[in-house]
PDB file of N, CA and C in Angstrom:
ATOM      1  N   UNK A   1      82.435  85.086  69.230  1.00  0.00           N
ATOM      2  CA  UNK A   1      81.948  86.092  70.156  1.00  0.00           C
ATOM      3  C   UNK A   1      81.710  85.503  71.555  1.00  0.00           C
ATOM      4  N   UNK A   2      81.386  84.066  71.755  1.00  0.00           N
ATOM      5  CA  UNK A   2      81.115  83.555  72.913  1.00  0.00           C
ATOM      6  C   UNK A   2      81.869  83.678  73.636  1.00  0.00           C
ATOM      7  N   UNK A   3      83.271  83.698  72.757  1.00  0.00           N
ATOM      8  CA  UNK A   3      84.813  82.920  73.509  1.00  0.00           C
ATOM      9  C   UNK A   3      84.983  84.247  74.236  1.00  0.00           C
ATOM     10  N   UNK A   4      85.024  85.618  73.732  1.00  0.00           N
ATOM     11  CA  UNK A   4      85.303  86.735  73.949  1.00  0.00           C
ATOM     12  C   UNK A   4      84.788  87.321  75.329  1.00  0.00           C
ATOM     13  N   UNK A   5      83.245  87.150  75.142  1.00  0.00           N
ATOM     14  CA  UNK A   5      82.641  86.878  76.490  1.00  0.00           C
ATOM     15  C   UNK A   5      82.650  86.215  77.909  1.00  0.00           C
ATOM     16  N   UNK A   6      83.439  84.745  77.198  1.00  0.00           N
ATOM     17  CA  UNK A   6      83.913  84.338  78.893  1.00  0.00           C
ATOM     18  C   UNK A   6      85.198  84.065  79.110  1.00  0.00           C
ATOM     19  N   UNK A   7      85.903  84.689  78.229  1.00  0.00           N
ATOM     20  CA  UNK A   7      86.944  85.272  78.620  1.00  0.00           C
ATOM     21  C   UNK A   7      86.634  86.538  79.558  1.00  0.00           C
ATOM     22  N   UNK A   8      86.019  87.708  78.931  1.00  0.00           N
ATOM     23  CA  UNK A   8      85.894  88.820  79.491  1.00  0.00           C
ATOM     24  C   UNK A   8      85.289  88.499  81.115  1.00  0.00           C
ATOM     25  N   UNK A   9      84.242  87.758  81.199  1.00  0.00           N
ATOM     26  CA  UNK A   9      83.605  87.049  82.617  1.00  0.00           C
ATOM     27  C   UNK A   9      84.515  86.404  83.386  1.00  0.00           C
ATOM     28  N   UNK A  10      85.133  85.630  82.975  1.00  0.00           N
ATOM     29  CA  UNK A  10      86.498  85.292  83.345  1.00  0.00           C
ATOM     30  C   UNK A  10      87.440  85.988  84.398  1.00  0.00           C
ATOM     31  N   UNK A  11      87.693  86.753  83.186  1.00  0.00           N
ATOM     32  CA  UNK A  11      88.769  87.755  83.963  1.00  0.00           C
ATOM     33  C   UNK A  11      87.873  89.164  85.099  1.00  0.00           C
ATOM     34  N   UNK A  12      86.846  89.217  84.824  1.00  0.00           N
ATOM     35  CA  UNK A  12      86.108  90.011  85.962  1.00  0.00           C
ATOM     36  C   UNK A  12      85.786  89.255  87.074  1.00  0.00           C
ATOM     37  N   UNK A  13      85.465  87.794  87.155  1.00  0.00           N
ATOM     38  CA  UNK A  13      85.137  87.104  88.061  1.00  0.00           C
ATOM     39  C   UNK A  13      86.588  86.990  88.839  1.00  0.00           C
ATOM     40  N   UNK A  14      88.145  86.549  88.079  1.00  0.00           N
ATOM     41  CA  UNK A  14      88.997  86.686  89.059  1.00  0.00           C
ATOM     42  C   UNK A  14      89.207  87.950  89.773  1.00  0.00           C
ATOM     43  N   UNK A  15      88.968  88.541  89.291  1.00  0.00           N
ATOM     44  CA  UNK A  15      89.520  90.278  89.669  1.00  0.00           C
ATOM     45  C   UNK A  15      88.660  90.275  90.980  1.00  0.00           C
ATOM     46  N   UNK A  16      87.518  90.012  90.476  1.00  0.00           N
ATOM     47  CA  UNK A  16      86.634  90.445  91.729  1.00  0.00           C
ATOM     48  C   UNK A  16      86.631  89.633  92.924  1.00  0.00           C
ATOM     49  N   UNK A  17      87.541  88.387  92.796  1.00  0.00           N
ATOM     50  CA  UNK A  17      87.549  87.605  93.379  1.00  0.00           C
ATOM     51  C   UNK A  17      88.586  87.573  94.866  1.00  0.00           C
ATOM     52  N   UNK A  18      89.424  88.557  93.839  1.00  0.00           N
ATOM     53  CA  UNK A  18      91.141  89.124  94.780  1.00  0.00           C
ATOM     54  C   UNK A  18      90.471  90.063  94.948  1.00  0.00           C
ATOM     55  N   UNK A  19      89.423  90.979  95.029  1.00  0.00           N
ATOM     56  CA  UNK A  19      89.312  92.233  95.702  1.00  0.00           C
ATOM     57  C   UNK A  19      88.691  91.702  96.745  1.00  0.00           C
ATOM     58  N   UNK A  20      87.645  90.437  97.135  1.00  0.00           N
ATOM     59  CA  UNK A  20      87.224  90.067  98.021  1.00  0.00           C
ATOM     60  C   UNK A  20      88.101  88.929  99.113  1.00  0.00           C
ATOM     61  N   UNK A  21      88.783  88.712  98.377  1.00  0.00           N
ATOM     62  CA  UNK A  21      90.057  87.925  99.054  1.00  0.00           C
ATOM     63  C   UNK A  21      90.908  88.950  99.618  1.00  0.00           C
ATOM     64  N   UNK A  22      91.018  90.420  99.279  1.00  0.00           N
ATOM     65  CA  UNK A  22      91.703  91.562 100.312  1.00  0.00           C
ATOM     66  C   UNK A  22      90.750  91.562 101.103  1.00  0.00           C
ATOM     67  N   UNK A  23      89.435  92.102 100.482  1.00  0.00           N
ATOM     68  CA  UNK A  23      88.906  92.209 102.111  1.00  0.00           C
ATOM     69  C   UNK A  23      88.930  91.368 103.296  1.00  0.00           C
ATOM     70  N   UNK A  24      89.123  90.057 102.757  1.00  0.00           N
ATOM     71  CA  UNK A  24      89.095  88.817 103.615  1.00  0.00           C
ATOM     72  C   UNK A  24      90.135  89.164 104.608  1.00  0.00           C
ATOM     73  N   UNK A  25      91.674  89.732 103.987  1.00  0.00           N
ATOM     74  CA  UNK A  25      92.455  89.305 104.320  1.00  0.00           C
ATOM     75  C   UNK A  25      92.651  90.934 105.195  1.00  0.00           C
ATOM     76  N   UNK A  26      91.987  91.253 105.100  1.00  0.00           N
ATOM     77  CA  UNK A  26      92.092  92.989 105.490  1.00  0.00           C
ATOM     78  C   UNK A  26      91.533  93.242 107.028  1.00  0.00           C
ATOM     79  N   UNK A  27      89.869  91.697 106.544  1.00  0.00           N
ATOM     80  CA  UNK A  27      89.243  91.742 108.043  1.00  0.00           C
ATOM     81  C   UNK A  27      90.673  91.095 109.078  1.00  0.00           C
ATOM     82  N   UNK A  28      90.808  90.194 108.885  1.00  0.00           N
ATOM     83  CA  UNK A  28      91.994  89.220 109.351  1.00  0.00           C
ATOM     84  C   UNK A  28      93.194  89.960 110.135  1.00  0.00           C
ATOM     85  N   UNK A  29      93.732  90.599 109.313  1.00  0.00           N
ATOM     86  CA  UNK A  29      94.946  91.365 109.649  1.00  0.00           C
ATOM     87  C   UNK A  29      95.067  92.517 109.989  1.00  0.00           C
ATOM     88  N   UNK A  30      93.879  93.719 109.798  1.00  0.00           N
ATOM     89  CA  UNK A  30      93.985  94.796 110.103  1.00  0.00           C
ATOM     90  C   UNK A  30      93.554  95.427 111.779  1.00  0.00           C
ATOM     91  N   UNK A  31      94.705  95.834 112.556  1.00  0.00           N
ATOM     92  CA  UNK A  31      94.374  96.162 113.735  1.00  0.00           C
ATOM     93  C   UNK A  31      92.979  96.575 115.062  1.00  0.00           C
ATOM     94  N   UNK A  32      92.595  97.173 114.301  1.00  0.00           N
ATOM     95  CA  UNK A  32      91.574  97.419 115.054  1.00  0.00           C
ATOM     96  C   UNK A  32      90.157  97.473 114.264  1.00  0.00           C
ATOM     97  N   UNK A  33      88.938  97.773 114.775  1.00  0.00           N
ATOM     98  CA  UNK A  33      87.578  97.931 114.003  1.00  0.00           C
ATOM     99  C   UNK A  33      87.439  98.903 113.173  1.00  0.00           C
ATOM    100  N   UNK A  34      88.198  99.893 113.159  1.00  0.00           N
ATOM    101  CA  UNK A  34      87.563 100.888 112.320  1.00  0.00           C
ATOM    102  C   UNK A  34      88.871 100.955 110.818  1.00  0.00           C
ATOM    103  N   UNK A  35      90.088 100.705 111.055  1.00  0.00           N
ATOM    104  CA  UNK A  35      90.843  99.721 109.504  1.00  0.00           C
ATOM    105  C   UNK A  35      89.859  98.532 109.001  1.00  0.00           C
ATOM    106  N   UNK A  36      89.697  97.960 109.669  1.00  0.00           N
ATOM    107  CA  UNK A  36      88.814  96.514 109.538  1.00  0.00           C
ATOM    108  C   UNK A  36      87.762  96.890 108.686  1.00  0.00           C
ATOM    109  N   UNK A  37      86.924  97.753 108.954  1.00  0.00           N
ATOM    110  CA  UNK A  37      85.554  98.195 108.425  1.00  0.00           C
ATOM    111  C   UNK A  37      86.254  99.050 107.294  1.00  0.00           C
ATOM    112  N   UNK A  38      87.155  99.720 106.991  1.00  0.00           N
ATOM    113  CA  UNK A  38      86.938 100.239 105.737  1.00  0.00           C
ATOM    114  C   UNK A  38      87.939  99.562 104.874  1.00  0.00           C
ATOM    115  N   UNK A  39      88.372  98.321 105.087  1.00  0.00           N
ATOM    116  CA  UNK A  39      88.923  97.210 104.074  1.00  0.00           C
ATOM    117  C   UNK A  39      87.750  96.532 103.924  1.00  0.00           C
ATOM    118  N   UNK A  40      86.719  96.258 104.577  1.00  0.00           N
ATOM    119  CA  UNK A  40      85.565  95.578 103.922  1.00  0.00           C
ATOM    120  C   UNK A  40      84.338  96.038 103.705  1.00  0.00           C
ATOM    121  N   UNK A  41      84.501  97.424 103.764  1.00  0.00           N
ATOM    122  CA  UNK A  41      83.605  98.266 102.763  1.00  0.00           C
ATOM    123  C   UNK A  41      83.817  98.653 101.840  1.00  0.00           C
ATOM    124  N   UNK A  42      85.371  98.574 101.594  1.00  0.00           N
ATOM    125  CA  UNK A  42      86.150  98.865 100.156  1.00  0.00           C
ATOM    126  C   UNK A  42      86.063  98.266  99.301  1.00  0.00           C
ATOM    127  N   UNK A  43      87.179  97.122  99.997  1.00  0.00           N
ATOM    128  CA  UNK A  43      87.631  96.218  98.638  1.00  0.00           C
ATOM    129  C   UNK A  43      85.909  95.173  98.910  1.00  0.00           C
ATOM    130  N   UNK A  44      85.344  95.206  99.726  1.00  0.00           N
ATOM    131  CA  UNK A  44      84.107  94.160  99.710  1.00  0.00           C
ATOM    132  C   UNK A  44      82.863  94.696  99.020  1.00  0.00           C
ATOM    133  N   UNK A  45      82.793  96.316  98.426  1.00  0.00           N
ATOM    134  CA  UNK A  45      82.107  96.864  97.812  1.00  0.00           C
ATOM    135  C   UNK A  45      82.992  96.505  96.242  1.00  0.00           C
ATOM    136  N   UNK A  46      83.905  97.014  96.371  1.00  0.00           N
ATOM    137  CA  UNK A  46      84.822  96.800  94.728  1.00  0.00           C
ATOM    138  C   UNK A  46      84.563  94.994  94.276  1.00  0.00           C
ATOM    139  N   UNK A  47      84.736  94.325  95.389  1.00  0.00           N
ATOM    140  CA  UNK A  47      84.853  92.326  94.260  1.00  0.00           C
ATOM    141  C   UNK A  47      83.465  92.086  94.600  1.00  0.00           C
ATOM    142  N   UNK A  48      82.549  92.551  95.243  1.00  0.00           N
ATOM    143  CA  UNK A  48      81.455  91.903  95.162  1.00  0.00           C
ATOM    144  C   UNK A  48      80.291  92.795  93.944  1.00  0.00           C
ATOM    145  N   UNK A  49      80.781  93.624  93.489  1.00  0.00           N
ATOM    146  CA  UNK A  49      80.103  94.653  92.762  1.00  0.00           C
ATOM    147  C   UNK A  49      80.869  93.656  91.285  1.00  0.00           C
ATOM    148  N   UNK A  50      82.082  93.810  91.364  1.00  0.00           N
ATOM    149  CA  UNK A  50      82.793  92.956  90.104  1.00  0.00           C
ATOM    150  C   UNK A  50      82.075  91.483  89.335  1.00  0.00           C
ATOM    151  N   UNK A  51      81.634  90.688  90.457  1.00  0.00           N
ATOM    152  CA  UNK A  51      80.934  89.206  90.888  1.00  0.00           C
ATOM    153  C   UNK A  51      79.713  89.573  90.078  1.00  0.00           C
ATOM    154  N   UNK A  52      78.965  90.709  90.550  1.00  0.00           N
ATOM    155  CA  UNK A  52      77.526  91.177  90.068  1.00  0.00           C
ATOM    156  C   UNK A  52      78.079  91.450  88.738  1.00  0.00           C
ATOM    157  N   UNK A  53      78.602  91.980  88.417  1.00  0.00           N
ATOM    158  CA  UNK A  53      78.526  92.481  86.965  1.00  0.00           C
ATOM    159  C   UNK A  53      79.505  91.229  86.194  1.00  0.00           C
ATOM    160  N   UNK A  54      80.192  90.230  86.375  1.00  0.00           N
ATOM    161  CA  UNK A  54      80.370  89.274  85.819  1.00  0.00           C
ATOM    162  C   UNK A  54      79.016  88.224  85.904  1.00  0.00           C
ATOM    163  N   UNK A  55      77.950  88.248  86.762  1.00  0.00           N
ATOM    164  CA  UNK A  55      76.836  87.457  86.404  1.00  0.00           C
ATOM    165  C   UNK A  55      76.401  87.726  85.694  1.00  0.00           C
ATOM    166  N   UNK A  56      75.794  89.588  85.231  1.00  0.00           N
ATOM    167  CA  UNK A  56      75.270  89.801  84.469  1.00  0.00           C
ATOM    168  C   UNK A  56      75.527  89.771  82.819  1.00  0.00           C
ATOM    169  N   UNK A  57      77.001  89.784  83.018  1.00  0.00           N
ATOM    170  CA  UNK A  57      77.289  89.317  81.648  1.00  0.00           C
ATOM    171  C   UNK A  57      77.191  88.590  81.387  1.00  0.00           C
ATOM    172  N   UNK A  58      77.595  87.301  82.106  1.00  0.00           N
ATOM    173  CA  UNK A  58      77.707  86.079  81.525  1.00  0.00           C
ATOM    174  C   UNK A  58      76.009  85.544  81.093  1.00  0.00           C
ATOM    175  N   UNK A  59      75.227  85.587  82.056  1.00  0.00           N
ATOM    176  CA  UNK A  59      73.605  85.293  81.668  1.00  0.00           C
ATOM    177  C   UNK A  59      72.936  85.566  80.078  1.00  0.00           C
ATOM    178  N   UNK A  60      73.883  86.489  79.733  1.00  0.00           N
ATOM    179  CA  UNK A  60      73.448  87.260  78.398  1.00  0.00           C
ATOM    180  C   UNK A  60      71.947  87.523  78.185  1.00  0.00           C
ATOM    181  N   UNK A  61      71.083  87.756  79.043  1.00  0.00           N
ATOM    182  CA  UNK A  61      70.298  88.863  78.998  1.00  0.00           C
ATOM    183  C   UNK A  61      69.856  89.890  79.436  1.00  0.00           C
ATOM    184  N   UNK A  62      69.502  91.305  79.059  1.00  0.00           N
ATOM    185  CA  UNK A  62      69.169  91.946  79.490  1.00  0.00           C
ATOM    186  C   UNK A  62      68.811  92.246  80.969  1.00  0.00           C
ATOM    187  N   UNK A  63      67.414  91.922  81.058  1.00  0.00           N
ATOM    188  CA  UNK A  63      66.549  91.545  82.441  1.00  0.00           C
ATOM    189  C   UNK A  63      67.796  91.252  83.237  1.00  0.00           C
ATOM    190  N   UNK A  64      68.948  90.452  83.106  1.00  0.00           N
ATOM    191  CA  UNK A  64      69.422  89.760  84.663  1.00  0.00           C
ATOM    192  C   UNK A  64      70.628  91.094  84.605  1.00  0.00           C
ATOM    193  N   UNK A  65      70.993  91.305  83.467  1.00  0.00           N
ATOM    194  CA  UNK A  65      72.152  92.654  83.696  1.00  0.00           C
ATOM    195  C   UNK A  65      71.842  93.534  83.936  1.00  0.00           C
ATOM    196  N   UNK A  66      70.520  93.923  84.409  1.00  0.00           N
ATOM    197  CA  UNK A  66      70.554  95.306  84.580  1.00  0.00           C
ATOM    198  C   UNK A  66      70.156  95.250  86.217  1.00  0.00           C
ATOM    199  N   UNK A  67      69.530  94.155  86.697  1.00  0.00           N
ATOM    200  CA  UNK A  67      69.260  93.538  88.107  1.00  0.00           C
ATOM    201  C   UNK A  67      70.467  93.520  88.364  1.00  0.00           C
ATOM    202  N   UNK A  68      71.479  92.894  87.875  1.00  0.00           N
ATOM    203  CA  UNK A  68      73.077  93.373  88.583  1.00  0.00           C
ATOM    204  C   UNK A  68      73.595  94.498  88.693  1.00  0.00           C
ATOM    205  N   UNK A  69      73.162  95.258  87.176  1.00  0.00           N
ATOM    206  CA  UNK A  69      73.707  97.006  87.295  1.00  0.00           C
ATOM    207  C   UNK A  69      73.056  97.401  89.173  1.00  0.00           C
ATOM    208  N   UNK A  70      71.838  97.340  89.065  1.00  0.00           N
ATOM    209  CA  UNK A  70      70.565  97.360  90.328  1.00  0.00           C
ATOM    210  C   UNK A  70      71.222  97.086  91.333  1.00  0.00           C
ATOM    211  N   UNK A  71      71.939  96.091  91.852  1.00  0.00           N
ATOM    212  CA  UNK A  71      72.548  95.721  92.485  1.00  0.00           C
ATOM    213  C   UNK A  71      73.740  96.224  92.924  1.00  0.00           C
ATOM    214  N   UNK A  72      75.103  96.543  92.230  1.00  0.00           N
ATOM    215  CA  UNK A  72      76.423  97.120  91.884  1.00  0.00           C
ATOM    216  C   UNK A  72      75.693  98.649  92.574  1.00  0.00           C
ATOM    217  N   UNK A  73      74.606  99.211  92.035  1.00  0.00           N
ATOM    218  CA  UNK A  73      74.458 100.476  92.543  1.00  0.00           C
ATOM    219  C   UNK A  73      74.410 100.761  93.912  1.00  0.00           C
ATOM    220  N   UNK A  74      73.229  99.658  94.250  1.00  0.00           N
ATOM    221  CA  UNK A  74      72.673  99.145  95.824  1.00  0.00           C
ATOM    222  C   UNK A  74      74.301  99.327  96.315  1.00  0.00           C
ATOM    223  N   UNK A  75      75.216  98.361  96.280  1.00  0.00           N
ATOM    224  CA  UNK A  75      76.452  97.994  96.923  1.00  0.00           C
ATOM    225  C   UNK A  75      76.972  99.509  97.229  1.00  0.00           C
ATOM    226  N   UNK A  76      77.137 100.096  96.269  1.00  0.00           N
ATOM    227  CA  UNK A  76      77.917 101.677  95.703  1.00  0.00           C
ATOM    228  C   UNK A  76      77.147 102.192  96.723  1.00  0.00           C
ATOM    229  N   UNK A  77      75.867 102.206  97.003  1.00  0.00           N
ATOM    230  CA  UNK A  77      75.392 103.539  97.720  1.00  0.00           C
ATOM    231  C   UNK A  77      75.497 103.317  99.569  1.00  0.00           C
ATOM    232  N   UNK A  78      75.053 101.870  99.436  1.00  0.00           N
ATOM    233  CA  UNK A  78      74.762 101.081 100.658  1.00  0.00           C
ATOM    234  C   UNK A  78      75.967 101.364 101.722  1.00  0.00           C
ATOM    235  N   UNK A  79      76.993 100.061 101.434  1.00  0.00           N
ATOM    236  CA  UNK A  79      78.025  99.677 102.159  1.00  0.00           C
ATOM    237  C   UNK A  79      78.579 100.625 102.978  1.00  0.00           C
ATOM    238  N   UNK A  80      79.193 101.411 102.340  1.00  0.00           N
ATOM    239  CA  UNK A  80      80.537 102.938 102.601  1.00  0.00           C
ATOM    240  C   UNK A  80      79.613 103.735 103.675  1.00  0.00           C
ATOM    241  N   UNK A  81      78.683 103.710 103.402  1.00  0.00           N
ATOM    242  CA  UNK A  81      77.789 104.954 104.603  1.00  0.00           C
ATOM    243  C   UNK A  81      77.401 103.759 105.481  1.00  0.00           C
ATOM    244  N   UNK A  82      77.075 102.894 105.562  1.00  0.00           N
ATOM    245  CA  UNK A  82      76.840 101.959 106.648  1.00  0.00           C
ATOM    246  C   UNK A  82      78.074 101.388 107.382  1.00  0.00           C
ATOM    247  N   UNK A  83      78.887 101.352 106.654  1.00  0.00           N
ATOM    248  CA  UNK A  83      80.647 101.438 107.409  1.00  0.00           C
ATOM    249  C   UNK A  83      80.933 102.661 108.041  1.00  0.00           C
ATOM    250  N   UNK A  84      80.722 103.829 107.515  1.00  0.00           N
ATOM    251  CA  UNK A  84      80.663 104.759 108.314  1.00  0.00           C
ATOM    252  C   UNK A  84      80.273 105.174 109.416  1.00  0.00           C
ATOM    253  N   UNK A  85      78.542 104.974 109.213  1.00  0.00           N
ATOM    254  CA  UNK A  85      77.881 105.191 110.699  1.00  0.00           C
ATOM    255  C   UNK A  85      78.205 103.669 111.554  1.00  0.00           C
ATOM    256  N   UNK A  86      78.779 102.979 111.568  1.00  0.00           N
ATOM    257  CA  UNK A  86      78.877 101.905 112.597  1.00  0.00           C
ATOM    258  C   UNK A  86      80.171 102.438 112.798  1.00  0.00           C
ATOM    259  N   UNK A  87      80.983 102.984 112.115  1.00  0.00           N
ATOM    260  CA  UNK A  87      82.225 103.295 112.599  1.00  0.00           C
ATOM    261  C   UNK A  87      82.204 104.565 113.902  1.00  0.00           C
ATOM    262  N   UNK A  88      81.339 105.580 113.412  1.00  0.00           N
ATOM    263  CA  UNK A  88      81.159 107.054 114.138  1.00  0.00           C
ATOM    264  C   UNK A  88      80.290 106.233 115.625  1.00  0.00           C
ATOM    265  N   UNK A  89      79.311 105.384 115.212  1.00  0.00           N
ATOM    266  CA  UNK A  89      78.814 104.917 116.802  1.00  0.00           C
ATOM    267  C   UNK A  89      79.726 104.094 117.505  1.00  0.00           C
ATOM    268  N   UNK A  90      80.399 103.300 116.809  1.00  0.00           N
ATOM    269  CA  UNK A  90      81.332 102.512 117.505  1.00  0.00           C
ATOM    270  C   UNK A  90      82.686 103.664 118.252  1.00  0.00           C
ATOM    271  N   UNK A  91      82.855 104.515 117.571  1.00  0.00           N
ATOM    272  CA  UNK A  91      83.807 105.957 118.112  1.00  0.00           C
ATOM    273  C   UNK A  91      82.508 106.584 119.415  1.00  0.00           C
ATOM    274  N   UNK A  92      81.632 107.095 118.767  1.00  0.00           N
ATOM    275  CA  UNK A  92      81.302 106.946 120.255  1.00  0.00           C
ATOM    276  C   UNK A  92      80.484 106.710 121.616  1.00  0.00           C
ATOM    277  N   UNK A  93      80.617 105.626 121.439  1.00  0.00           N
ATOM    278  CA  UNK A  93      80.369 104.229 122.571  1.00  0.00           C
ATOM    279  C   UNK A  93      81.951 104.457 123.529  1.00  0.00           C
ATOM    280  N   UNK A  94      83.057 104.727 122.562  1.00  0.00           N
ATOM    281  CA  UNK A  94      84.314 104.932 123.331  1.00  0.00           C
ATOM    282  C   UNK A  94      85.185 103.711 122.963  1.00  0.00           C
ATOM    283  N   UNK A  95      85.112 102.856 121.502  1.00  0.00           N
ATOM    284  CA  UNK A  95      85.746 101.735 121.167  1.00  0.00           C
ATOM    285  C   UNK A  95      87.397 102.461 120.805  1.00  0.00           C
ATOM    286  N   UNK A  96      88.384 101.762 121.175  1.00  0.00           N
ATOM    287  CA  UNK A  96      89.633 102.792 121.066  1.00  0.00           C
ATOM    288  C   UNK A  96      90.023 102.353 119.750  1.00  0.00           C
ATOM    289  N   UNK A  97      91.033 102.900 119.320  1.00  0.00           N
ATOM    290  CA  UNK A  97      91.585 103.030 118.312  1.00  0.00           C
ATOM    291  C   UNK A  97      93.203 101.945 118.737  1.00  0.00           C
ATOM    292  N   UNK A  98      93.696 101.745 117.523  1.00  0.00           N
ATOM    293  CA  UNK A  98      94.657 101.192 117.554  1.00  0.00           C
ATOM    294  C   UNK A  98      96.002 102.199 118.013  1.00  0.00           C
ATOM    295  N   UNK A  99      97.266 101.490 118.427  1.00  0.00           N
ATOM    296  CA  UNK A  99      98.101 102.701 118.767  1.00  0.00           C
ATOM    297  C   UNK A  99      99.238 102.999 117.589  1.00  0.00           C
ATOM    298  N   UNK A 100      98.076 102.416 116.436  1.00  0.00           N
ATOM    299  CA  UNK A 100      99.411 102.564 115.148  1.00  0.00           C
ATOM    300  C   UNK A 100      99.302 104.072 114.789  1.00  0.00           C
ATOM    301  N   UNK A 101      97.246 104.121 115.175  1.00  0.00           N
ATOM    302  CA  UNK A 101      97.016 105.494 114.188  1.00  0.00           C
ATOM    303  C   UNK A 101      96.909 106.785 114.947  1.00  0.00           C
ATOM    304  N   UNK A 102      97.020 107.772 113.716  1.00  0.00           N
ATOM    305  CA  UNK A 102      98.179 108.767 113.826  1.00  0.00           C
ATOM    306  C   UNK A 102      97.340 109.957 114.833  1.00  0.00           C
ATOM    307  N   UNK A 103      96.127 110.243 114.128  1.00  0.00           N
ATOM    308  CA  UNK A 103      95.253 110.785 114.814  1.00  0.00           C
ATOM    309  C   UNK A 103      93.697 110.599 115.243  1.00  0.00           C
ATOM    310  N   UNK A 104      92.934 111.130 115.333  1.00  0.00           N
ATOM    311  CA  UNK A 104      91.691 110.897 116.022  1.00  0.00           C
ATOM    312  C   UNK A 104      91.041 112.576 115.332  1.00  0.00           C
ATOM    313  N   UNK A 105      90.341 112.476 114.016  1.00  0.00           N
ATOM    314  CA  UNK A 105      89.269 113.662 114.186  1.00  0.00           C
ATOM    315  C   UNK A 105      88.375 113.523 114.404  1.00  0.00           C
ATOM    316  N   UNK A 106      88.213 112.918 114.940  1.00  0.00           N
ATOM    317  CA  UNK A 106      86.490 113.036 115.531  1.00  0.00           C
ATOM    318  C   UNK A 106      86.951 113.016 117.366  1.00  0.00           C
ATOM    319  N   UNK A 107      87.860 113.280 117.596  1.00  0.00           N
ATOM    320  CA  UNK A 107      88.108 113.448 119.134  1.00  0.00           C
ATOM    321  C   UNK A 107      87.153 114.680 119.734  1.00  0.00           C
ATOM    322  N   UNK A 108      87.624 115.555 118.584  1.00  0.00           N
ATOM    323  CA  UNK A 108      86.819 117.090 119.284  1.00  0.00           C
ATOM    324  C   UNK A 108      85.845 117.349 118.887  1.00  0.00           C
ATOM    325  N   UNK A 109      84.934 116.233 118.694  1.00  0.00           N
ATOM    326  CA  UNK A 109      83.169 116.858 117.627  1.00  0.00           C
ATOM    327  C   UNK A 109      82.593 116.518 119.424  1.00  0.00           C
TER     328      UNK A 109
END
């Protein structure tokens, strides 16, 4: 049963590991601030939520897995709306957009 377990930790710790290695690579490469911010509210909510819940397994008790569930939730609720509103103030302050993208709805609010 041990083996099963860190195997299973294992393979959640890599997973989560390439979702945070996109975001890495998402901050890096993606054009402007507001792509930027929702590759690392994404994939940086998805591998760091993964990370949490491979600690909590692996610890094998209770008490620390459910402080990770605690956590994974925190991430889930947190991140995405705080990427958001830095995105909507950073829109408008008047930060431009890249000239890849297609449109602008929030031009006419």
């Amino acid at each position: 049963m041990d083996l099963v377990v860190a195997i299973l930790t294992a393979a959640i710790v890599v997973v989560g590991a390439l979702f945070s290695l996109l975001a890495a690579i998402g901050i890096i490469r993606l054009p402007d601030l507001y792509t930027r911010m929702h590759a690392a509210s994404k994939a940086g909510t998805v591998g760091s939520g993964l990370l949490l819940l491979a600690v909590g397994i692996h610890s094998g008790e209770y008490s620390v897995f459910f402080r990770a569930l605690a956590g994974i939730i925190f991430f889930i609720l947190t991140a995405p709306i705080a990427a958001h509103l830095l995105a909507k103030a950073a829109h408008s302050v008047g930060y431009p957009m890249s000239k890849e993208s297609v449109r602008d709805e929030l031009k006419s609010l």
